[in-house]
Protein backbone atom coordinates (compact mmCIF):
# COMPACT_ATOMS: atom_id res chain seq x y z
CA UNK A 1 -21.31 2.77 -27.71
CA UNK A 2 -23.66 0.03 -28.49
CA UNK A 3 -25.12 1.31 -32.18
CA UNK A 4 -28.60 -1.16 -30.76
CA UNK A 5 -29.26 -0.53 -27.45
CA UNK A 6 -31.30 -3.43 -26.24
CA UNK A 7 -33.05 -3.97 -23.13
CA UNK A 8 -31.89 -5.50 -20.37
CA UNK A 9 -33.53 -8.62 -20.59
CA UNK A 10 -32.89 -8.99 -23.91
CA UNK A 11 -28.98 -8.66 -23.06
CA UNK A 12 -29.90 -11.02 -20.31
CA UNK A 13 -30.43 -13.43 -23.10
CA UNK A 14 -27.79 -12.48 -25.42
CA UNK A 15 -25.27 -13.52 -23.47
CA UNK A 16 -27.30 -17.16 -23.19
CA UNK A 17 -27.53 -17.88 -26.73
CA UNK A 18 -25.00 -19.33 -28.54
CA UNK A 19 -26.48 -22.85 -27.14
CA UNK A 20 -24.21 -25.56 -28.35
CA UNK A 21 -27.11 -27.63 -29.05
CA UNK A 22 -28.21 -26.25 -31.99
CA UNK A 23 -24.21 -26.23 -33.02
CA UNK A 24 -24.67 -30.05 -32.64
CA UNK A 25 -28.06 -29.96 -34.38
CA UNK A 26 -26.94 -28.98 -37.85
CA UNK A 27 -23.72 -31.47 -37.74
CA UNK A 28 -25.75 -34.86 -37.10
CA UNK A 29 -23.90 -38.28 -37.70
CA UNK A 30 -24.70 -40.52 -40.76
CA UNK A 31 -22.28 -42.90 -41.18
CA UNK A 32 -21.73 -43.39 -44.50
CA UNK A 33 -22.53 -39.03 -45.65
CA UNK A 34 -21.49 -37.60 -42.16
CA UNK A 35 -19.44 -40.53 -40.28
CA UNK A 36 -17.56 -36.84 -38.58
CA UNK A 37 -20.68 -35.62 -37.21
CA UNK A 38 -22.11 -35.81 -33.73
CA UNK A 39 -24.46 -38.51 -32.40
CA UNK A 40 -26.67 -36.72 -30.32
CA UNK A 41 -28.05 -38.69 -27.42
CA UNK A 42 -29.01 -35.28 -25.35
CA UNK A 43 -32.41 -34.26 -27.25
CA UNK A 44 -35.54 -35.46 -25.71
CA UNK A 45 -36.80 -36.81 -28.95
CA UNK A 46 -38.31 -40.60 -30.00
CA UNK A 47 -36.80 -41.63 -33.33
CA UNK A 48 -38.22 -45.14 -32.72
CA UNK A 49 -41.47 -44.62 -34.45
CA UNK A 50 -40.82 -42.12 -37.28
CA UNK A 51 -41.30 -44.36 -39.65
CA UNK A 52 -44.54 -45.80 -38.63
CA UNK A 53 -45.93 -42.42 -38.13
CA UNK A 54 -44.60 -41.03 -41.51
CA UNK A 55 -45.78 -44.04 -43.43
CA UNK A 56 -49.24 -43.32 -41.37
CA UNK A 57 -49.50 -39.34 -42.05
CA UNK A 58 -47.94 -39.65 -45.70
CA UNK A 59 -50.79 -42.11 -47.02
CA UNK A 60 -53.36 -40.38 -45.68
CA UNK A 61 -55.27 -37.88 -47.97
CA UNK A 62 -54.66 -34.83 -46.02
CA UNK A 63 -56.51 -32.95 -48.30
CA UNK A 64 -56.55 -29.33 -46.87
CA UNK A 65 -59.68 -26.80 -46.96
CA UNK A 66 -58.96 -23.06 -47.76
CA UNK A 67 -59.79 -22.83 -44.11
CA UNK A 68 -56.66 -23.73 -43.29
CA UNK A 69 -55.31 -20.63 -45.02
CA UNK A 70 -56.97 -18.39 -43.10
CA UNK A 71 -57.03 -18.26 -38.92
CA UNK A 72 -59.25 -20.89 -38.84
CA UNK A 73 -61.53 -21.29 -35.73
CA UNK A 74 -59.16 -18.79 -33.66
CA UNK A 75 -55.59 -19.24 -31.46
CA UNK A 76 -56.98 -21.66 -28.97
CA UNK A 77 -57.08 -24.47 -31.07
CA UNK A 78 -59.11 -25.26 -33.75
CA UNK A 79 -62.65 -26.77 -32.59
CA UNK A 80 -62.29 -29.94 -34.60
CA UNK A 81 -58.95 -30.79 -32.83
CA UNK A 82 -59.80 -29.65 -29.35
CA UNK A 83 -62.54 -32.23 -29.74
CA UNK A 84 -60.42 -35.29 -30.96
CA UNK A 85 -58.02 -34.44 -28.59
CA UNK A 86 -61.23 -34.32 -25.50
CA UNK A 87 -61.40 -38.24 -26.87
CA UNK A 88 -58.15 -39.20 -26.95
CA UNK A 89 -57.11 -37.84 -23.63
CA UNK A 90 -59.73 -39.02 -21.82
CA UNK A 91 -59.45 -42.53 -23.10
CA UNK A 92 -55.87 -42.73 -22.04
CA UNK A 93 -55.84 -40.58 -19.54
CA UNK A 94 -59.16 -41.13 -17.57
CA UNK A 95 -59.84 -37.81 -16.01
CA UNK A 96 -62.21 -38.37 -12.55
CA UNK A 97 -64.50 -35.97 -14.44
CA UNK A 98 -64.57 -36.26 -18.44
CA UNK A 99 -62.87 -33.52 -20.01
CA UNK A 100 -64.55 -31.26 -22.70
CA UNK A 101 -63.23 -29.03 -25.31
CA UNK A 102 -64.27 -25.83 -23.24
CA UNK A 103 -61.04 -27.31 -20.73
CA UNK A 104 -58.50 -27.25 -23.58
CA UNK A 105 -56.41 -24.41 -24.98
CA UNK A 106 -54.08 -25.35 -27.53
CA UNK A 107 -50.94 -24.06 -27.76
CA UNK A 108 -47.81 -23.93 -30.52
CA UNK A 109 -45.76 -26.94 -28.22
CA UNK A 110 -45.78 -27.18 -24.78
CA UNK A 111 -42.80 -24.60 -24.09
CA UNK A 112 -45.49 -22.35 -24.90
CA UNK A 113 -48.25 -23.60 -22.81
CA UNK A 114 -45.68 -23.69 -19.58
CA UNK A 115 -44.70 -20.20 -20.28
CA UNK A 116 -48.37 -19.47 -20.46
CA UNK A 117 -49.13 -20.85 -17.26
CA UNK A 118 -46.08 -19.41 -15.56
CA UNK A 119 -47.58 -15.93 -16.77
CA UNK A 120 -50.65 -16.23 -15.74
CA UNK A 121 -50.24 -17.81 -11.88
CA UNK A 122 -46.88 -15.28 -11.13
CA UNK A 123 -46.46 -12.00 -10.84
CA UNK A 124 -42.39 -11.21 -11.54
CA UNK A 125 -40.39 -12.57 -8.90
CA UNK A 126 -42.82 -14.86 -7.99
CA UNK A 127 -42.13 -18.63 -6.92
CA UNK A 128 -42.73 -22.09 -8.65
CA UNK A 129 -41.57 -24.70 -7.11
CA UNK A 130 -39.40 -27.41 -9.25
CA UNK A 131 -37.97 -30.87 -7.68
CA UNK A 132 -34.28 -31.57 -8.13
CA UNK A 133 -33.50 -33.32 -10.87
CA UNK A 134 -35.49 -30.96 -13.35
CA UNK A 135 -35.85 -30.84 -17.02
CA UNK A 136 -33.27 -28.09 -17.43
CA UNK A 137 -35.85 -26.37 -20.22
CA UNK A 138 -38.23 -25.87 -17.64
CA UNK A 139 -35.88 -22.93 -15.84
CA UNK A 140 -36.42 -19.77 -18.77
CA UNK A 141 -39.72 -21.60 -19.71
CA UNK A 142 -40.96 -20.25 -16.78
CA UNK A 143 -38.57 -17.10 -16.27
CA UNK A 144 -37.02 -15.83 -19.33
CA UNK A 145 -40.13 -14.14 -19.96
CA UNK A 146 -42.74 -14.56 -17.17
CA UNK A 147 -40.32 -13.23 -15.11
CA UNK A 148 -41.75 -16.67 -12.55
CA UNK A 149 -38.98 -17.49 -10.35
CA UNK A 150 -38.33 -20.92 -10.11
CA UNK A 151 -37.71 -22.46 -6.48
CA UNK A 152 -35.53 -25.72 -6.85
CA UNK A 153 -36.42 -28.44 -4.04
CA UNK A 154 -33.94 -30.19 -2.71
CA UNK A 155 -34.42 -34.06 -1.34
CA UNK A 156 -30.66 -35.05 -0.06
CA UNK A 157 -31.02 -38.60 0.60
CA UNK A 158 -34.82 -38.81 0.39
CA UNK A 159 -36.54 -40.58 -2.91
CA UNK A 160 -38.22 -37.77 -4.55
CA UNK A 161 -41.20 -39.82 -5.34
CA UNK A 162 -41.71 -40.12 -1.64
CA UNK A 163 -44.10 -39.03 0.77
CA UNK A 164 -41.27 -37.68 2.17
CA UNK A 165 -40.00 -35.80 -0.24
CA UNK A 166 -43.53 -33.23 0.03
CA UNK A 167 -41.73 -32.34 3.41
CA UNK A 168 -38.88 -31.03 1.14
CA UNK A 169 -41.54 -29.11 -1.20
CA UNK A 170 -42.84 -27.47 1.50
CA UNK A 171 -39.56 -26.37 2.92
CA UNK A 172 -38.50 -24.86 0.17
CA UNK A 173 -41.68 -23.04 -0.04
CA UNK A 174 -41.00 -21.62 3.54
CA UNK A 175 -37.65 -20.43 2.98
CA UNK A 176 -38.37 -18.84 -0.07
CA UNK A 177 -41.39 -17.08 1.29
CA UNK A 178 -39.32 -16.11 4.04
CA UNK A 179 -36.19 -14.82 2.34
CA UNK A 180 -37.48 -12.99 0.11
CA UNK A 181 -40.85 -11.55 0.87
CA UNK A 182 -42.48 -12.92 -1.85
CA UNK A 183 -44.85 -15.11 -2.66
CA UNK A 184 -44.97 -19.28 -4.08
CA UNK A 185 -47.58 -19.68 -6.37
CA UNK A 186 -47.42 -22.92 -7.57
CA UNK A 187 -45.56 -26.33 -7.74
CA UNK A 188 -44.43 -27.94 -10.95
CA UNK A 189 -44.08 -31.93 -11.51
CA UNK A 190 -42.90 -33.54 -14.45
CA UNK A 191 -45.11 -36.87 -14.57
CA UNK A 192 -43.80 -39.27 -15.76
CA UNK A 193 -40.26 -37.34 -14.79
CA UNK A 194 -37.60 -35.91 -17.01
CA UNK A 195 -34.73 -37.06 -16.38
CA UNK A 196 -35.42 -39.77 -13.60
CA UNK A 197 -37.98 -41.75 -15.83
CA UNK A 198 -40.28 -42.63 -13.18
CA UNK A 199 -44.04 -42.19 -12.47
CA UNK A 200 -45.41 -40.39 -9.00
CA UNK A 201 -47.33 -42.72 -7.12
CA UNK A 202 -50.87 -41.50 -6.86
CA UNK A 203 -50.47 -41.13 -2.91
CA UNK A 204 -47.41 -38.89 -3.69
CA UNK A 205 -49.51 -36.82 -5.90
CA UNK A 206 -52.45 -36.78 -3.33
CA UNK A 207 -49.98 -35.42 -0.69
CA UNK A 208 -48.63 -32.54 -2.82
CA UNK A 209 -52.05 -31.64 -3.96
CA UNK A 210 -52.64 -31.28 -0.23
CA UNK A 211 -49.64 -28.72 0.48
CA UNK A 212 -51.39 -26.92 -2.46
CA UNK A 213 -54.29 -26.64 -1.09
CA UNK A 214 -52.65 -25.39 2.79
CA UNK A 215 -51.02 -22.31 0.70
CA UNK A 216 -53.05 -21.94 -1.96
CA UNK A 217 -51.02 -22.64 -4.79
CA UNK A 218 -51.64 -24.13 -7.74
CA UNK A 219 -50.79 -28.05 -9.50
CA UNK A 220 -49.21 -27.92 -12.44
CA UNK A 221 -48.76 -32.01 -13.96
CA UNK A 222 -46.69 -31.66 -17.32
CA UNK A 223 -47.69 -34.84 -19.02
CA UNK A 224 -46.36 -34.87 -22.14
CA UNK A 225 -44.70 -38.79 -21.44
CA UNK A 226 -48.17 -39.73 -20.05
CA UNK A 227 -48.29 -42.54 -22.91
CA UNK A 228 -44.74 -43.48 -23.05
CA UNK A 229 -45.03 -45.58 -20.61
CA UNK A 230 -43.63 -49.32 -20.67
CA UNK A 231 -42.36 -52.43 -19.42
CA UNK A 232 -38.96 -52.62 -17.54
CA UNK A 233 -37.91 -56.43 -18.35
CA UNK A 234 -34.17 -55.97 -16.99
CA UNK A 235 -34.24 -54.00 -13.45
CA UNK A 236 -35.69 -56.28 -10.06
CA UNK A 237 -37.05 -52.86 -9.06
CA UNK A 238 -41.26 -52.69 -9.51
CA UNK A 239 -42.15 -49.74 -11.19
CA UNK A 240 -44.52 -47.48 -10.33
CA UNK A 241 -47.23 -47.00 -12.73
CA UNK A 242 -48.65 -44.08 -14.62
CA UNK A 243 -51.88 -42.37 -13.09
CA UNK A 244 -53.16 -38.74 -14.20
CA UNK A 245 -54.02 -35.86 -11.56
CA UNK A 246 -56.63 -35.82 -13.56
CA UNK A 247 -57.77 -39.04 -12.26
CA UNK A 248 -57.58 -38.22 -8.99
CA UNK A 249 -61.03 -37.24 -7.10
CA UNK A 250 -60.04 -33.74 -4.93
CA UNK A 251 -62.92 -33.67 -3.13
CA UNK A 252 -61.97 -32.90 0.68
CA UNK A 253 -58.12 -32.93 -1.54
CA UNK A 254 -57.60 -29.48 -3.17
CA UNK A 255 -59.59 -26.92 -4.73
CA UNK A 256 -60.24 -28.03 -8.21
CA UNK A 257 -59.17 -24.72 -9.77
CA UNK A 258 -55.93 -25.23 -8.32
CA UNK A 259 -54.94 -28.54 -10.53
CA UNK A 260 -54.52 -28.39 -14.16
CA UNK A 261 -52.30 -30.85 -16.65
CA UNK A 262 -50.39 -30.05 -19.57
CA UNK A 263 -49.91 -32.90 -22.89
CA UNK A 264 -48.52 -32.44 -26.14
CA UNK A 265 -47.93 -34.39 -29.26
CA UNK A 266 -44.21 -34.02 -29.23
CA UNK A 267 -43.06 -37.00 -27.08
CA UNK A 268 -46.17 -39.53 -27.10
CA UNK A 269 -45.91 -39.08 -30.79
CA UNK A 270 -42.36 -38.64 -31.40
CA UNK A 271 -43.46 -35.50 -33.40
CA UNK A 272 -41.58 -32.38 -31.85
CA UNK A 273 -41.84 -30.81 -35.00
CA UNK A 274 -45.23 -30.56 -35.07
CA UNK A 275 -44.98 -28.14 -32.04
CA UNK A 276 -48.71 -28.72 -30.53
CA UNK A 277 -49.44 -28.44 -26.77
CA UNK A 278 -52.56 -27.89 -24.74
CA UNK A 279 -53.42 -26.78 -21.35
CA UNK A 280 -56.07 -28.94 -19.42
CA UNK A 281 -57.93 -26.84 -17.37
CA UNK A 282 -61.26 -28.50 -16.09
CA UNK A 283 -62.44 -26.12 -13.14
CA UNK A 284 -60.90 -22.31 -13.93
CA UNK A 285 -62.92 -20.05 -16.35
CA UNK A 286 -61.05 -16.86 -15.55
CA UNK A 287 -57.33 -18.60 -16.20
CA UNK A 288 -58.74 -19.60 -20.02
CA UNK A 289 -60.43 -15.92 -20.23
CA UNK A 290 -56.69 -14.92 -19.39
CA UNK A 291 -54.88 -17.43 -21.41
CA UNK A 292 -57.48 -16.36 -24.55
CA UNK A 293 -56.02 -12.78 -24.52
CA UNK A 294 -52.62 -13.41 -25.03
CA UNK A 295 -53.32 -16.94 -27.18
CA UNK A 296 -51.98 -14.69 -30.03
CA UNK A 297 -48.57 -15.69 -29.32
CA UNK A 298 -48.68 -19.86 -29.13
CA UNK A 299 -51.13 -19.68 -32.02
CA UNK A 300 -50.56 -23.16 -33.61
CA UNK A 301 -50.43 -23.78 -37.43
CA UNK A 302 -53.51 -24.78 -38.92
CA UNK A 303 -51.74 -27.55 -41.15
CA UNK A 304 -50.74 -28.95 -37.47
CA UNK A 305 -53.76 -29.19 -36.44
CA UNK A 306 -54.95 -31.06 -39.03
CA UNK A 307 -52.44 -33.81 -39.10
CA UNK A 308 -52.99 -34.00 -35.18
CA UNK A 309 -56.73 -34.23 -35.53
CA UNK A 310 -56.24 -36.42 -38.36
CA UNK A 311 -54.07 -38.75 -36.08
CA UNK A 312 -55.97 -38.33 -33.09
CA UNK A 313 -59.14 -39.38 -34.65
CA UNK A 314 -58.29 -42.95 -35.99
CA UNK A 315 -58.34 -44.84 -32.71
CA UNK A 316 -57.14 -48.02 -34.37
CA UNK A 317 -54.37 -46.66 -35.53
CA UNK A 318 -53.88 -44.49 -32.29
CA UNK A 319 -54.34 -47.98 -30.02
CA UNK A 320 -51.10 -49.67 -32.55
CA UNK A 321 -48.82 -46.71 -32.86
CA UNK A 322 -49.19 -46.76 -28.95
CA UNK A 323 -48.39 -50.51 -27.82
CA UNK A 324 -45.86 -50.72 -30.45
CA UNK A 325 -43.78 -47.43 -29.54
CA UNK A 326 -44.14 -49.01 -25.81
CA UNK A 327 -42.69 -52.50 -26.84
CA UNK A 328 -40.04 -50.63 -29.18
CA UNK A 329 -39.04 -48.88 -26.19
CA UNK A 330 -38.64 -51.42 -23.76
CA UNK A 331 -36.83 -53.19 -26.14
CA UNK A 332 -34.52 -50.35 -26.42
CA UNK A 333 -34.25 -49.44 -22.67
CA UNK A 334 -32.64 -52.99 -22.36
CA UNK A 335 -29.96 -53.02 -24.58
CA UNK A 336 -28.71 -49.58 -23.55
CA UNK A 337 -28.68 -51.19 -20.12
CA UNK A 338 -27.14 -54.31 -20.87
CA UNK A 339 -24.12 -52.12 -22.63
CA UNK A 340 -23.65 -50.23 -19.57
CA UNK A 341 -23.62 -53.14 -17.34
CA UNK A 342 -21.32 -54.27 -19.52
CA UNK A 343 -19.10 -51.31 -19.49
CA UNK A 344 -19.17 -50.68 -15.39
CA UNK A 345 -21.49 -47.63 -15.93
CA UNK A 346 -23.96 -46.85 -12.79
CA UNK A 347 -27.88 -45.81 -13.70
CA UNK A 348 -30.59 -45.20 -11.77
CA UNK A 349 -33.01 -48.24 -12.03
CA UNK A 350 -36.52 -48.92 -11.96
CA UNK A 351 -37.13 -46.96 -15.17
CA UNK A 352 -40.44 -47.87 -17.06
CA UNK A 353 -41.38 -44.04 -18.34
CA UNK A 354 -39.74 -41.27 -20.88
CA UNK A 355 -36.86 -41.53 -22.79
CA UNK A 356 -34.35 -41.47 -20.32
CA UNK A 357 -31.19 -43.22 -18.35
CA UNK A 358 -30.04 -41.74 -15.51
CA UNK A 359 -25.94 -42.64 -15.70
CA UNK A 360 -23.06 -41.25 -13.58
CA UNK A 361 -20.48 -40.65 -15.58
CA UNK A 362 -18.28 -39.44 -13.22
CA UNK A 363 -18.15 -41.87 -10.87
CA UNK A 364 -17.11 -43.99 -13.75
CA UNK A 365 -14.22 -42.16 -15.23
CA UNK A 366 -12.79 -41.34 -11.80
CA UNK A 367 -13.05 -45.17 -11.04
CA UNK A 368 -10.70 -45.73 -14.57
CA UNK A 369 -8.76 -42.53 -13.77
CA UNK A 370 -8.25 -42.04 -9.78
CA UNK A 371 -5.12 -40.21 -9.88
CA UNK A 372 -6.15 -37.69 -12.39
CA UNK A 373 -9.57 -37.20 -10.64
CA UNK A 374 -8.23 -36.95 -7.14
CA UNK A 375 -8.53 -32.82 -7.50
CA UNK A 376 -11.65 -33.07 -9.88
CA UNK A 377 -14.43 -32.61 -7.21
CA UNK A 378 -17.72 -31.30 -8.69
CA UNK A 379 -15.73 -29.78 -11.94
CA UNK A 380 -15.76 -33.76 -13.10
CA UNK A 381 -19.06 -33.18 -14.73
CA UNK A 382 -17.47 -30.51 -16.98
CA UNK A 383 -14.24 -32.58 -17.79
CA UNK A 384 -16.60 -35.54 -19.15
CA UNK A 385 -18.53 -33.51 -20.81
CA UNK A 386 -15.55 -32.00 -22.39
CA UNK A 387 -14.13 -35.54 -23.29
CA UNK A 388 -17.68 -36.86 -25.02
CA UNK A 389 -17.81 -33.64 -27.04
CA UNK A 390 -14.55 -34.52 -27.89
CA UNK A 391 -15.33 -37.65 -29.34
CA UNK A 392 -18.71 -36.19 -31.18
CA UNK A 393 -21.05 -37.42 -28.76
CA UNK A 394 -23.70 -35.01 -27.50
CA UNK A 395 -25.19 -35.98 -23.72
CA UNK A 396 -26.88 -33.80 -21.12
CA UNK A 397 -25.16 -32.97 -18.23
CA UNK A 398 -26.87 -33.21 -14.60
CA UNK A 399 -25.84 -29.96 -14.19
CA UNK A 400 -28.04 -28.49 -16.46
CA UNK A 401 -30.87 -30.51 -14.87
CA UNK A 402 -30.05 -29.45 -11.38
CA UNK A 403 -28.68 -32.37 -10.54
CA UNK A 404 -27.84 -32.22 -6.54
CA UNK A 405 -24.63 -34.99 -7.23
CA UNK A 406 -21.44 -34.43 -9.72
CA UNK A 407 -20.95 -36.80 -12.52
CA UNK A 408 -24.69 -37.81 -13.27
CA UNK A 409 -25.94 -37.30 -17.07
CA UNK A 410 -29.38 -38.27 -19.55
CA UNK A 411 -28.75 -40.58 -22.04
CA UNK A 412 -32.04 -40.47 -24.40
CA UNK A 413 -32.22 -44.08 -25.06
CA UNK A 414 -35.13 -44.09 -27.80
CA UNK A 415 -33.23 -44.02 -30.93
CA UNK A 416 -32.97 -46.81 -33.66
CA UNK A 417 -30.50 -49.68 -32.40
CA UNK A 418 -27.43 -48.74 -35.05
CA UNK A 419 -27.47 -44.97 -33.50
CA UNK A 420 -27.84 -46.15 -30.07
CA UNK A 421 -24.50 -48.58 -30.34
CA UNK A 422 -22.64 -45.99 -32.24
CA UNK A 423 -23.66 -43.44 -29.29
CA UNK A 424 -22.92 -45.96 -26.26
CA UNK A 425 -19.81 -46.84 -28.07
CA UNK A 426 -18.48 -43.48 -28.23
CA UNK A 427 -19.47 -42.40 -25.01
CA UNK A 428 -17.20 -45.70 -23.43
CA UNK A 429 -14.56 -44.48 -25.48
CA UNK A 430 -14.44 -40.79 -23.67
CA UNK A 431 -14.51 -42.40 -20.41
CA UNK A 432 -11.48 -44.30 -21.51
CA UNK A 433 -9.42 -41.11 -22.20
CA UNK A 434 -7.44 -38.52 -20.62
């Protein structure tokens, strides 16, 4: 007999957590202390600009007040930051109607703030609808706990930037509702997307914030790549480029209490340690009266808070870090694609957003390996993912995304240029073996 009975969703997640990533996470590669250790291309994280912000943060007085030692202004955000964070965002992300710091709750990262939201739109069993590819994070985000289940959209052969692809959304919606008895309750986009680094186009958007409207579900844009945004100088493809929901005017659109946005400092700022989110919520009073009562639980750190605001506040230094992280990453975008060009390796192009290459794998290694693949089928995601572990390189597979094709993984391209090779390098070498 178990000597600690534990619920069952607890067991639900016991079984779940011996996650290889944080295996990979304590064994990184250095190649003169650790040349043994993994390079680790699969974490959504910008190294490019680490130093710039450290050099920023570290000679800056950040002279703390005993404040900070206590629970400061309360759990949804201290006032000072909610208010350089009003400025920033609606500099860069030019809300149709200004934001203020009443339509902010501040969260410890945006996990939190997406399990928030999934809590408080979905009752358990419940439906959010997800596109296909998905950031694979987003799946107990919104159901470990919530208890939100998540409705993945399938597109087949359509572009899921597309007006057509809202037909898809809204099919989904209808079979769910129908199999199951139960209820959608809102729609999730990743904008700009993870994996796919693309933007919607703002007609896309319009579209989907129509279908909300029809059933009465709610818009949720995550935005935390909203400023990672940049110029594609290799594909012939014409990008589409970033535009908020919050720019968008819903009159005669969608009910304004239906559309909300979610940011963070983690990506824009290459800063996932400093774990700060926030909910953008311009025209629902009772969702932050909800969101207040449990705010106990994403309460951010004070000492956050204060380099954020800190960071936040200096708009000259806010405008640099930005257009250099965007030329740093365009840079960096190209040479990962010229080595795959290089090596025979298919991506999706027409990138300009996020960290991300889209790369099939598979298609690859069965093109070096046909009579070894002939059987493979769909299990030829797991057999390259098997060989790059092998060789100490950590990518994430499509099928933890979703992905509706074999063989397709996320290469995080924004790392500095010696970790990039060293990643690329190994990951030609795995397709090379048996």
């Amino acid at each position: 007999m178990d000597p600690s009975p534990l619920s069952n969703r607890a067991r639900t997640v016991v079984s779940s957590s011996n996650n290889l990533m944080w295996d990979i996470l304590k064994n990184p590669w250095c190649p003169t202390t650790k040349p043994d250790g993994y390079v680790n291309v699969g974490v959504a994280e910008n190294a490019l600009m680490h130093d710039y912000l450290l050099e920023y943060i570290n000679t800056t007085k950040l002279t703390l007040p005993a404040k900070y030692l206590t629970y400061n202004d309360g759990a949804i955000g201290a006032e000072r930051l909610r208010r350089a964070m009003v400025s920033f965002l609606n500099k860069h992300l030019h809300p149709f109607k200004p934001l203020t710091i009443d339509d902010l709750l501040v969260t410890n990262g945006v996990s939190s703030a997406i399990e928030h939201i999934s809590w408080a739109f979905t009752d358990p069993g419940e439906g959010i609808l997800l596109g296909r590819p998905y950031y694979g994070t987003f799946i107990p985000d919104m159901s470990l706990r919530p208890g939100a289940t998540v409705v993945p959209v399938e597109f087949d052969d359509s572009d899921p930037f597309s007006l057509q692809a809202v037909d898809c959304y809204e099919r989904a919606l209808l079979t769910f509702q129908q199999n199951t008895g139960r209820k959608v309750r809102a729609l999730m986009l990743c904008h700009p997307h993870n994996p796919l680094g693309r933007c919607y186009p703002r007609e896309t958007i319009i579209h989907l914030m129509r279908l909300c409207q029809k059933y009465q579900i709610h818009l949720i844009s995550d935005e935390i790549y909203a400023l990672s945004v940049w110029e594609n100088t290799v594909d012939e493809h014409i990008p589409v480029p970033f535009e908020s929901a919050l720019s968008i005017n819903t009159t005669g659109i969608i009910d304004p209490s239906l559309v909300h946005a979610l940011w963070g400092m983690s990506k824009d700022f290459g800063a996932n340690g400093i774990r700060l989110g926030v909910i953008i919520s311009q025209n629902n009073p009772t969702l932050h009266k909800a969101l207040q009562g449990v705010s106990l639980y994403s309460y951010s750190s004070s000492v956050s808070e204060h380099v954020a605001a800190t960071v936040l506040e200096d708009t000259e230094f806010t405008t640099r870090y930005i257009e250099l992280n965007r030329q740093r990453m365009s840079e960096s975008y190209a040479f990962a694609v010229q080595r795959l060009r290089e090596n025979g390796i298919e991506y999706a192009p027409g990138v300009n957003a996020a960290f991300f290459l889209w790369v099939n794998l598979g298609k690859r290694y069965r093109e070096l390996h046909p009579e070894q693949t002939a059987d493979l089928g769909d299990a030829i995601s797991d057999k390259v993912m098997q060989l790059l572990l092998q060789r100490k390189v950590f990518l994430a597979s499509g099928v933890l995304f979703g992905s509706e094709h074999s063989g397709w993984f996320r290469i995080v391209f924004t790392h500095p240029r010696e970790y990039l090779e060293e990643a690329l390098r190994r990951i030609v070498l795995a397709l090379g073996d048996l």
